[in-house]
C-alpha atoms as a PDB file:
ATOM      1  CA  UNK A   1      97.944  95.940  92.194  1.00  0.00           C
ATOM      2  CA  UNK A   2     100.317  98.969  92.708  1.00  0.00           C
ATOM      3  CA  UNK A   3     104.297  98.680  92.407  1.00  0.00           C
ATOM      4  CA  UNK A   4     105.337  98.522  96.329  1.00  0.00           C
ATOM      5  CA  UNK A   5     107.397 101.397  97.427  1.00  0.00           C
ATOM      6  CA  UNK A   6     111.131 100.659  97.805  1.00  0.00           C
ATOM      7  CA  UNK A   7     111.517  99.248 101.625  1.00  0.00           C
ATOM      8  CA  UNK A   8     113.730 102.111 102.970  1.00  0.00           C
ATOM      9  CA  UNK A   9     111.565 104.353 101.547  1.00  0.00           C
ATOM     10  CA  UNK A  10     108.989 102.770 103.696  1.00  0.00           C
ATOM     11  CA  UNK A  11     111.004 101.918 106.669  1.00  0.00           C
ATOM     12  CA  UNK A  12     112.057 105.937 106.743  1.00  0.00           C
ATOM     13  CA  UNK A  13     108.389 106.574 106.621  1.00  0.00           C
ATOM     14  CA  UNK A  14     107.742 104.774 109.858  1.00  0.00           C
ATOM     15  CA  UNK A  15     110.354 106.575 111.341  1.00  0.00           C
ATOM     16  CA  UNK A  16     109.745 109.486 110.389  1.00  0.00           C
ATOM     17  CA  UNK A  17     106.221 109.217 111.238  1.00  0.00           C
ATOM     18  CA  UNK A  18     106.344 108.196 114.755  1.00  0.00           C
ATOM     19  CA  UNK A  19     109.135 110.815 115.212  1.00  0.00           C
ATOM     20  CA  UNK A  20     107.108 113.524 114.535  1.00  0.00           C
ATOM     21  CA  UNK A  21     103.925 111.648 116.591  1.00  0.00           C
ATOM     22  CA  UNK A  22     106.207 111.448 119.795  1.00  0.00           C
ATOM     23  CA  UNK A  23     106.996 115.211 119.081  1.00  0.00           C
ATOM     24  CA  UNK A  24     103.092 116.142 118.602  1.00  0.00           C
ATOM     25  CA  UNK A  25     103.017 114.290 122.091  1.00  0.00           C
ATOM     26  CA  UNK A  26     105.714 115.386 123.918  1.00  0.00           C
ATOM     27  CA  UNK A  27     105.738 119.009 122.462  1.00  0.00           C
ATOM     28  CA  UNK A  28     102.549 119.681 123.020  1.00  0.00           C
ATOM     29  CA  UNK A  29     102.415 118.585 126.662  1.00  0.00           C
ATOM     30  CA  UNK A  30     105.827 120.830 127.196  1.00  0.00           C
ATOM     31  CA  UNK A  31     103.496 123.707 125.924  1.00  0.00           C
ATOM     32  CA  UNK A  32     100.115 122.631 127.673  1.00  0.00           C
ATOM     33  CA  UNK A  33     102.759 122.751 131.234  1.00  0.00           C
ATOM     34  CA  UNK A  34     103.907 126.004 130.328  1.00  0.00           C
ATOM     35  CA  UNK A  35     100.568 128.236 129.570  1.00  0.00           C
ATOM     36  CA  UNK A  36      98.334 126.721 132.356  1.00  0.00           C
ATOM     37  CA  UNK A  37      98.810 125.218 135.831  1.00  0.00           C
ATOM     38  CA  UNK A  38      95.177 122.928 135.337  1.00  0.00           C
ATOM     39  CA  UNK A  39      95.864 119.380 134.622  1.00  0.00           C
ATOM     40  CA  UNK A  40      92.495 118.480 133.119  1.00  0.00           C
ATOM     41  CA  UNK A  41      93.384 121.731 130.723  1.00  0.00           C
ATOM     42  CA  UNK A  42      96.989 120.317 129.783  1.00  0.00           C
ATOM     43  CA  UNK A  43      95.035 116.734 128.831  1.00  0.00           C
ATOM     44  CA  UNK A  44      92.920 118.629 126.968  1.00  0.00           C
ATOM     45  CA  UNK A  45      95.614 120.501 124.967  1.00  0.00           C
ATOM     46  CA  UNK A  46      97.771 117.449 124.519  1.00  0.00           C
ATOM     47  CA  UNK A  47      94.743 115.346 123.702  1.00  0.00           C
ATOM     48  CA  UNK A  48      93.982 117.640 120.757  1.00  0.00           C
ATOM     49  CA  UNK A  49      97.263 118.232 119.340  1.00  0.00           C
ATOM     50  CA  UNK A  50      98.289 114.302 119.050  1.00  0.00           C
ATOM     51  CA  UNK A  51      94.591 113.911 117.572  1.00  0.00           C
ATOM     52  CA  UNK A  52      95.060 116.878 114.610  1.00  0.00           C
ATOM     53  CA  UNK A  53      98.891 115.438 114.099  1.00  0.00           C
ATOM     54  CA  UNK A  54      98.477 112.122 113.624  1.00  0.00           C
ATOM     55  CA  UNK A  55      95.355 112.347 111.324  1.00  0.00           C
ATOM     56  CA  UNK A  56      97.796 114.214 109.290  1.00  0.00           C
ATOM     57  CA  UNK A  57     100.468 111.936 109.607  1.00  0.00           C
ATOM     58  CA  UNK A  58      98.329 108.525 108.508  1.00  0.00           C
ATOM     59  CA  UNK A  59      96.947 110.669 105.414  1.00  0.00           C
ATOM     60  CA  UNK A  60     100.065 112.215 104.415  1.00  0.00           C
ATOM     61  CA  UNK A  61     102.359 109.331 105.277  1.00  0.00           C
ATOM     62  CA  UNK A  62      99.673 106.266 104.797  1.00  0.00           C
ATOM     63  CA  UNK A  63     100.217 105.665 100.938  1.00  0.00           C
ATOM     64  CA  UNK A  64     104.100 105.179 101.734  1.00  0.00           C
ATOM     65  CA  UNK A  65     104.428 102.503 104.140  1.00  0.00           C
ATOM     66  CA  UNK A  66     100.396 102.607 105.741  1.00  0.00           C
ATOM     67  CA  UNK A  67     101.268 104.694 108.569  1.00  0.00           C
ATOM     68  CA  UNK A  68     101.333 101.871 111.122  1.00  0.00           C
ATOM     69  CA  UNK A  69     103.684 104.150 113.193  1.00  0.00           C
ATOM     70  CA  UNK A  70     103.409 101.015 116.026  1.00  0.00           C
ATOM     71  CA  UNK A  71     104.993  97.969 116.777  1.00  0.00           C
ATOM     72  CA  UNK A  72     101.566  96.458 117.703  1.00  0.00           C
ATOM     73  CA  UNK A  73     100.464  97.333 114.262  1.00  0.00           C
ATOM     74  CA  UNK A  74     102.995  95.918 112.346  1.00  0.00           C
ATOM     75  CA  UNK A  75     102.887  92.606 114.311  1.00  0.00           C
ATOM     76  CA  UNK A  76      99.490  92.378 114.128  1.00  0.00           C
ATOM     77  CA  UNK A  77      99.155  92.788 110.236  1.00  0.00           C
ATOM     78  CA  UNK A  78     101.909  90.121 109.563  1.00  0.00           C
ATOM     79  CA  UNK A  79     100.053  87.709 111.845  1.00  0.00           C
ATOM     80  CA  UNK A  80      97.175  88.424 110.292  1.00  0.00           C
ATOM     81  CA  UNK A  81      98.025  88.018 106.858  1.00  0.00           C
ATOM     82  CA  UNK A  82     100.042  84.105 108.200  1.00  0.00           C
ATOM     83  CA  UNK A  83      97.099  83.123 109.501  1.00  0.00           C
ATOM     84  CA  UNK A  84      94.641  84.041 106.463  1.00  0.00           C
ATOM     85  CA  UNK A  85      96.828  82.409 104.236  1.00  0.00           C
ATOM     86  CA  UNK A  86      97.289  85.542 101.669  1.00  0.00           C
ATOM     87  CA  UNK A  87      99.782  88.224 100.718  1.00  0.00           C
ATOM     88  CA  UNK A  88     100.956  89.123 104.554  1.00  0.00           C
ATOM     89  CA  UNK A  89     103.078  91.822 105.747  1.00  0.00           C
ATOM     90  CA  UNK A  90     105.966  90.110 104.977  1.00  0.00           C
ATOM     91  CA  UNK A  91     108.088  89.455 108.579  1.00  0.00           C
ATOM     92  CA  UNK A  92     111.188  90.853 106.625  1.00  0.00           C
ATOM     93  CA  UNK A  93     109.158  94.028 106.659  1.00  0.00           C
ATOM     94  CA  UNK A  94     107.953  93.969 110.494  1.00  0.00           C
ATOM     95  CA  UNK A  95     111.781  93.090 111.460  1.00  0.00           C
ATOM     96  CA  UNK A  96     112.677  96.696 109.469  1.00  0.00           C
ATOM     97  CA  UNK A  97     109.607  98.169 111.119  1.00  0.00           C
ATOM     98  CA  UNK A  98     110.053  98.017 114.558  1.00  0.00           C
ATOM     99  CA  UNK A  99     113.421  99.509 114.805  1.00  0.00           C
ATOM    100  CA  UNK A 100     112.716 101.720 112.887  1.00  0.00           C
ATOM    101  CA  UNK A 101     109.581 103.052 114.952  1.00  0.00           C
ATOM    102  CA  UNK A 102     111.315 102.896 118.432  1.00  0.00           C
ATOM    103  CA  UNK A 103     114.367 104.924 116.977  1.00  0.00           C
ATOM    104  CA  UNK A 104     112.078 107.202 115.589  1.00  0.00           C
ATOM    105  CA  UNK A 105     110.192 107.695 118.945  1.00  0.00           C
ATOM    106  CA  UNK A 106     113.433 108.481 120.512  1.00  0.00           C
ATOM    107  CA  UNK A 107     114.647 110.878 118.422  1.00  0.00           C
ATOM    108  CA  UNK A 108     110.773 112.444 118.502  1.00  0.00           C
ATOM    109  CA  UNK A 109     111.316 112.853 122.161  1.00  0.00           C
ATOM    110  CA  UNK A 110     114.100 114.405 121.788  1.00  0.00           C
ATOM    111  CA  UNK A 111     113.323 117.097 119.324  1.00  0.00           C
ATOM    112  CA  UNK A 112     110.512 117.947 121.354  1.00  0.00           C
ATOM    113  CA  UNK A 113     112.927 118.375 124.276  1.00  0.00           C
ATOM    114  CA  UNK A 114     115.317 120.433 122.358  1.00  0.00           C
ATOM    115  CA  UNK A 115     112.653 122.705 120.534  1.00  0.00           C
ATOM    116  CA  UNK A 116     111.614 123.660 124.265  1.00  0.00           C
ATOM    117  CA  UNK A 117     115.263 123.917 125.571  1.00  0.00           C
ATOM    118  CA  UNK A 118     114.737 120.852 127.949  1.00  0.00           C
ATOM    119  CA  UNK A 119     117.507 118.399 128.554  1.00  0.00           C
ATOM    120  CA  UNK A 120     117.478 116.067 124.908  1.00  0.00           C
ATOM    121  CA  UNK A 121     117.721 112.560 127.443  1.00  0.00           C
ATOM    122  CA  UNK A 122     116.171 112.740 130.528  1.00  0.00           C
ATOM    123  CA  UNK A 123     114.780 109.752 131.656  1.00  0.00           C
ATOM    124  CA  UNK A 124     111.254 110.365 132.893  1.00  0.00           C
ATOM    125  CA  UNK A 125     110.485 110.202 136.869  1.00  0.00           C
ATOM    126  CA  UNK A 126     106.552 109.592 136.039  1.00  0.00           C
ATOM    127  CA  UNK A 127     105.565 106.728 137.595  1.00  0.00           C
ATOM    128  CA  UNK A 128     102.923 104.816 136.325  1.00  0.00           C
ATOM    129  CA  UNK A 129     102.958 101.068 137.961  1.00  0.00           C
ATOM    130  CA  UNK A 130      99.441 100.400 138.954  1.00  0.00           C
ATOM    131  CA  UNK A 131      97.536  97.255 138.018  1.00  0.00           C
ATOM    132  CA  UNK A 132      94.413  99.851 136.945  1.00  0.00           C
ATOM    133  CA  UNK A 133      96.634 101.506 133.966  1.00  0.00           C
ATOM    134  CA  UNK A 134      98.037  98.172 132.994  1.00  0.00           C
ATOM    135  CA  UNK A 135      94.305  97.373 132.509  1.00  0.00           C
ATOM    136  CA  UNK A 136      93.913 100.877 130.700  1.00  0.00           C
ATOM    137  CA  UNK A 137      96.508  99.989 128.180  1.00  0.00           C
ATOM    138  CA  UNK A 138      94.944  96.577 127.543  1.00  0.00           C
ATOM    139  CA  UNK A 139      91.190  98.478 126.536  1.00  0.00           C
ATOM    140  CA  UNK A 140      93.352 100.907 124.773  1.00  0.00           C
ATOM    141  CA  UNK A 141      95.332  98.864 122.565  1.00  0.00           C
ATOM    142  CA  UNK A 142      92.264  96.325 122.362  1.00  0.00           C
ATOM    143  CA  UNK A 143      90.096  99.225 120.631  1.00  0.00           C
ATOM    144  CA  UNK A 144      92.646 100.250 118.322  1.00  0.00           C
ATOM    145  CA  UNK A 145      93.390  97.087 116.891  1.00  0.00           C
ATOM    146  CA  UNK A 146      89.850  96.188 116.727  1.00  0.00           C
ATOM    147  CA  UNK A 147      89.127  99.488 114.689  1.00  0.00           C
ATOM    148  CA  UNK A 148      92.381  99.603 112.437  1.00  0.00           C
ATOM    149  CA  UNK A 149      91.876  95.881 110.862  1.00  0.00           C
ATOM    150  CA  UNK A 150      87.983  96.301 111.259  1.00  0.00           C
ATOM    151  CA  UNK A 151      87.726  99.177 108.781  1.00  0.00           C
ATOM    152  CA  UNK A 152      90.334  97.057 107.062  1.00  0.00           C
ATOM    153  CA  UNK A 153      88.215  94.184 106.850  1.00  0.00           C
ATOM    154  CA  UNK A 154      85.288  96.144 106.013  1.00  0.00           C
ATOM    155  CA  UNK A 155      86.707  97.858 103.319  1.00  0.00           C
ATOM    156  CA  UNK A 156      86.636 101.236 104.838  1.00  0.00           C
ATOM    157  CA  UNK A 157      90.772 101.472 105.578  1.00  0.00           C
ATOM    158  CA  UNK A 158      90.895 104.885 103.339  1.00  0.00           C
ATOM    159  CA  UNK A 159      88.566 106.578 106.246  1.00  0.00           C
ATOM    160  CA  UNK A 160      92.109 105.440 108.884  1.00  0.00           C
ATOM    161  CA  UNK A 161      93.011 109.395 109.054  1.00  0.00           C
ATOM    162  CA  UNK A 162      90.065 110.685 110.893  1.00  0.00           C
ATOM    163  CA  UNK A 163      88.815 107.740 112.511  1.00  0.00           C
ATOM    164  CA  UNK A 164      91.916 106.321 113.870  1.00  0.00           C
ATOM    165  CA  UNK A 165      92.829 109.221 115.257  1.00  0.00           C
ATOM    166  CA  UNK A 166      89.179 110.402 116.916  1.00  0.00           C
ATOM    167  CA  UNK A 167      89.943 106.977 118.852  1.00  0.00           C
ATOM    168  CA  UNK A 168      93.182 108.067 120.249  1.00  0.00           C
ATOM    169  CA  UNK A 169      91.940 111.223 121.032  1.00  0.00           C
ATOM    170  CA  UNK A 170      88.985 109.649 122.513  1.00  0.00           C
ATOM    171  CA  UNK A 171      90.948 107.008 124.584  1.00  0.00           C
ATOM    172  CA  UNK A 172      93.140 109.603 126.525  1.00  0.00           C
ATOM    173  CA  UNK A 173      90.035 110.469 128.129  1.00  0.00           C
ATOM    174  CA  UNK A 174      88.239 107.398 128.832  1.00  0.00           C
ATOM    175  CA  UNK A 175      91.091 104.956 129.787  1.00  0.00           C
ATOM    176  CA  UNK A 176      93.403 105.161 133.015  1.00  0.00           C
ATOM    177  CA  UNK A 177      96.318 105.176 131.132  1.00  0.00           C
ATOM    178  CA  UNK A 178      96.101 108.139 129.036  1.00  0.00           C
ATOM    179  CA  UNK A 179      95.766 105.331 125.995  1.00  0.00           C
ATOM    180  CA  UNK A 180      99.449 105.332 125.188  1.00  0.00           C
ATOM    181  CA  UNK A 181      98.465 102.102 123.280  1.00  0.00           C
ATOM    182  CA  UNK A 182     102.171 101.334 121.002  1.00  0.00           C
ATOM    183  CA  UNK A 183     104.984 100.223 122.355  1.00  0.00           C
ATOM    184  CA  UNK A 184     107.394 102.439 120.592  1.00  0.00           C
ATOM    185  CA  UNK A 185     105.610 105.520 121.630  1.00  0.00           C
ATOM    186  CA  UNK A 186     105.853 104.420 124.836  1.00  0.00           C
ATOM    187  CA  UNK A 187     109.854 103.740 125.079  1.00  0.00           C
ATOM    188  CA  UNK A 188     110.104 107.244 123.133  1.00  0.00           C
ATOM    189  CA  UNK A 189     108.653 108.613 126.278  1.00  0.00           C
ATOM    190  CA  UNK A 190     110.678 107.271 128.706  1.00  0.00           C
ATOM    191  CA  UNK A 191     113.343 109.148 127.763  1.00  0.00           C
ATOM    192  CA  UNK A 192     111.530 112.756 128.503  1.00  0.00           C
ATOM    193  CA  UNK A 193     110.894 114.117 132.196  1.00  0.00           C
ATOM    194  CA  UNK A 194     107.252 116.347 130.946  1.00  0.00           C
ATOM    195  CA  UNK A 195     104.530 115.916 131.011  1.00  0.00           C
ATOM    196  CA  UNK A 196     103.855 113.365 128.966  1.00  0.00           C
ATOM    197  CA  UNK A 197     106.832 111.101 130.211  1.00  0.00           C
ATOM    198  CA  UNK A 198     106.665 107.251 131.657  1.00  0.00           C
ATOM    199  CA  UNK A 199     109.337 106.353 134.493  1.00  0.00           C
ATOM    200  CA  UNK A 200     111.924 103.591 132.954  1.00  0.00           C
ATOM    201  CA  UNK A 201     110.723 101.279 135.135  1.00  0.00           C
ATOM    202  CA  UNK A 202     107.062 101.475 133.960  1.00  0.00           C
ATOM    203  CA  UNK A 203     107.185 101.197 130.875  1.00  0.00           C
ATOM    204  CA  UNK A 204     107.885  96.445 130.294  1.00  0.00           C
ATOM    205  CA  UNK A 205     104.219  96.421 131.940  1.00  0.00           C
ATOM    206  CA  UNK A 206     102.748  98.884 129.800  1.00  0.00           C
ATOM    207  CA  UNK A 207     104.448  96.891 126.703  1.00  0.00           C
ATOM    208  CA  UNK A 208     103.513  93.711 127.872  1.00  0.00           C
ATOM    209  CA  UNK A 209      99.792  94.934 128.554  1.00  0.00           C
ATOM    210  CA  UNK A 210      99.685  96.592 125.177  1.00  0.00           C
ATOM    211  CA  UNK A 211     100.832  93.414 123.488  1.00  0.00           C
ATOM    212  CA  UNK A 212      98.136  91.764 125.653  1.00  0.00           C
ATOM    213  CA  UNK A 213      95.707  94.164 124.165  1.00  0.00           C
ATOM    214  CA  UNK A 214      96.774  93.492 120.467  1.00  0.00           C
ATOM    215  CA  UNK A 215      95.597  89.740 120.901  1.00  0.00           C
ATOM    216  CA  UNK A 216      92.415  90.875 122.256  1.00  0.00           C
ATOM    217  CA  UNK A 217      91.977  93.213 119.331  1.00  0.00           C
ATOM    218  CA  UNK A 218      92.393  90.292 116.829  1.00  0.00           C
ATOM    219  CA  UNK A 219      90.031  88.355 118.688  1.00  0.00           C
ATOM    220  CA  UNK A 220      87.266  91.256 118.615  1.00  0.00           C
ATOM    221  CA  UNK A 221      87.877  91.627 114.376  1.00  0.00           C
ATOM    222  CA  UNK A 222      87.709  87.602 114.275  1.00  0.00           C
ATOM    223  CA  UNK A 223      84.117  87.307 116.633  1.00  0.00           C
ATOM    224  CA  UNK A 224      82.585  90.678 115.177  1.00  0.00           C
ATOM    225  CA  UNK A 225      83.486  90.339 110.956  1.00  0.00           C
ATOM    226  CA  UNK A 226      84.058  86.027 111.310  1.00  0.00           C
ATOM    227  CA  UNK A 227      86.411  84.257 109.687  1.00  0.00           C
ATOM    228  CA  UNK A 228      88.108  85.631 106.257  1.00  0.00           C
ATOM    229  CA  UNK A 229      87.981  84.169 102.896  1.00  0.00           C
ATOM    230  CA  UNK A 230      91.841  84.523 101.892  1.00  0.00           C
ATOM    231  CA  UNK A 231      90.689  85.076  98.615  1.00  0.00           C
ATOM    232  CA  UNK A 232      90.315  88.672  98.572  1.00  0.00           C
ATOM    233  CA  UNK A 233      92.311  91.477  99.803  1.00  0.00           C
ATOM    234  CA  UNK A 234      92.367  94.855 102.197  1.00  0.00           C
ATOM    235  CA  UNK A 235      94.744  97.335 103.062  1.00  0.00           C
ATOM    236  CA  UNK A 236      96.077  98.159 106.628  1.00  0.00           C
ATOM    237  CA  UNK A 237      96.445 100.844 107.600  1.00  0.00           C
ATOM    238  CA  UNK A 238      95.299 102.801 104.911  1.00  0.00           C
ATOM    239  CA  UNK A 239      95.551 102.241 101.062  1.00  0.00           C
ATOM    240  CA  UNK A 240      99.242 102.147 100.256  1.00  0.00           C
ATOM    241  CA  UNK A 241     101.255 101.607  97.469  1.00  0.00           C
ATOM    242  CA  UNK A 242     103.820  99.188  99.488  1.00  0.00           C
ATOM    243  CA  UNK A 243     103.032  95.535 100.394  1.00  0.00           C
ATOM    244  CA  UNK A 244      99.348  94.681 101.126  1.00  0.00           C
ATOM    245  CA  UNK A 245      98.193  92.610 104.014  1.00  0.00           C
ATOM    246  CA  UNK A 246      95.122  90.256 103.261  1.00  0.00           C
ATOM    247  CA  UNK A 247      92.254  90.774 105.624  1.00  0.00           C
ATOM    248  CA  UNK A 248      89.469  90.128 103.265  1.00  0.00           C
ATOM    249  CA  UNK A 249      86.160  89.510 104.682  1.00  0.00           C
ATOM    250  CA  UNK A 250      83.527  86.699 104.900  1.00  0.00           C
ATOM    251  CA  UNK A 251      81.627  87.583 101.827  1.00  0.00           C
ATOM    252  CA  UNK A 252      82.412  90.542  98.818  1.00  0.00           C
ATOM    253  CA  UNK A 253      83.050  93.645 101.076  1.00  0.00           C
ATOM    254  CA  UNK A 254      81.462  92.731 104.103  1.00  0.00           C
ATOM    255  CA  UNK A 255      80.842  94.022 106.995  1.00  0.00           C
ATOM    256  CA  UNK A 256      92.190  97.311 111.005  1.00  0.00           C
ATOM    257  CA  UNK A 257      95.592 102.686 111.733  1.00  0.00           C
ATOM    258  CA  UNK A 258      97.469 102.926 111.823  1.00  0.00           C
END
């Protein structure tokens, strides 16, 4: 087993990573808003850009820390790893994590703002309160649990880049919500009034349904791969050289991105 990576070098990668995810978002929708006037066009442009930068970010960022880049994530793999029994995400880990990702969406948000001249805080007016997106963020988050510890448990984590990422993209278009699907991403934001913004006041449902959609993730990996043997070992979100969650499957290899 590989020497972990230091844990500020891993805790900077998170942040770092989902700083430069919310500014893929939030930049791109600035842009999208300024070249075209067609909403469907902008969704398309901002759908594209966050699915090209974060496939980059999980492979260039993955062998640091595993490029959870998501609070959802993080929690998931060090519940995971408790219940299996073997070498979790340790909580110390998930308690550096989180911070970590939400300050790094914030400051994401507000590079994008700044590179474009906006205001760097303005707290988004986009309202999205409806029981319909709530239910959006649930599929959304559900899908990418269910894929990021499914290729984990399948032994497929090192294809996370593309495949993780093709589901995002994918998800803005099929679910109500625009598939913000992480909890950090979504308070980073909050704190941008463009395009790609969430009012203040929208965004505890959307957490709450995300976090929802994380424990119906875990149950899809636990009725589609079974229960795992803890006595083997995969990697969430992608192959890393820091700490290694266990979620080993049901026989050698059988069959989460992060």
């Amino acid at each position: 087993m590989s020497v972990p990576a230091p844990l500020v070098r891993r805790v900077a990668a998170e942040a770092l990573g989902t700083a430069a995810l919310v500014a893929v978002v939030v930049g791109s929708g600035i842009q999208a808003t300024a070249l075209t006037q067609d909403i469907g066009v902008r969704l398309l442009a901002n759908s594209l850009a966050t699915v090209f930068g974060l496939g980059v970010l999980i492979a260039l960022l993955g062998p640091v820390s595993g490029a959870h880049f998501n609070p959802v994530v993080s929690l998931a793999a060090w519940f995971t790893g408790r219940r299996t029994g073997g070498e979790a995400t340790p909580l110390r880990d998930v308690i550096a994590y989180v911070p970590a990702q939400i300050a790094g969406a914030v400051a994401g948000a507000m590079l994008a703002d700044a590179m474009f001249a906006e205001p760097l805080v303005r707290f988004s007016t986009h309202d999205r309160s409806a029981g319909h997106l709530w239910l959006g963020e649930v599929v959304a988050t559900a899908g990418l649990v269910w894929l990021v510890f499914g290729l984990a448990r399948a032994g497929r984590a090192h294809q996370a880049p593309l495949l993780v990422a093709s589901y995002i993209g994918a998800a803005y278009w099929f679910t109500s919500s625009t598939s913000f699907a992480n909890p950090a991403v979504t308070v980073g934001r909050a704190f941008t009034d463009t395009f790609a913004g969430i009012a203040p006041a929208s965004v505890l449902p959307f957490l709450a349904a995300q976090l929802v959609g994380a424990a119906v993730g875990l149950g899809l990996v636990a009725l589609c791969f079974g229960r795992p043997a803890p006595a083997s070992e995969d990697e969430v979100v992608v192959p890393h050289d820091g700490r290694r969650i266990s979620i080993p499957t049901p026989s050698a290899e059988e069959s989460a991105l992060t």
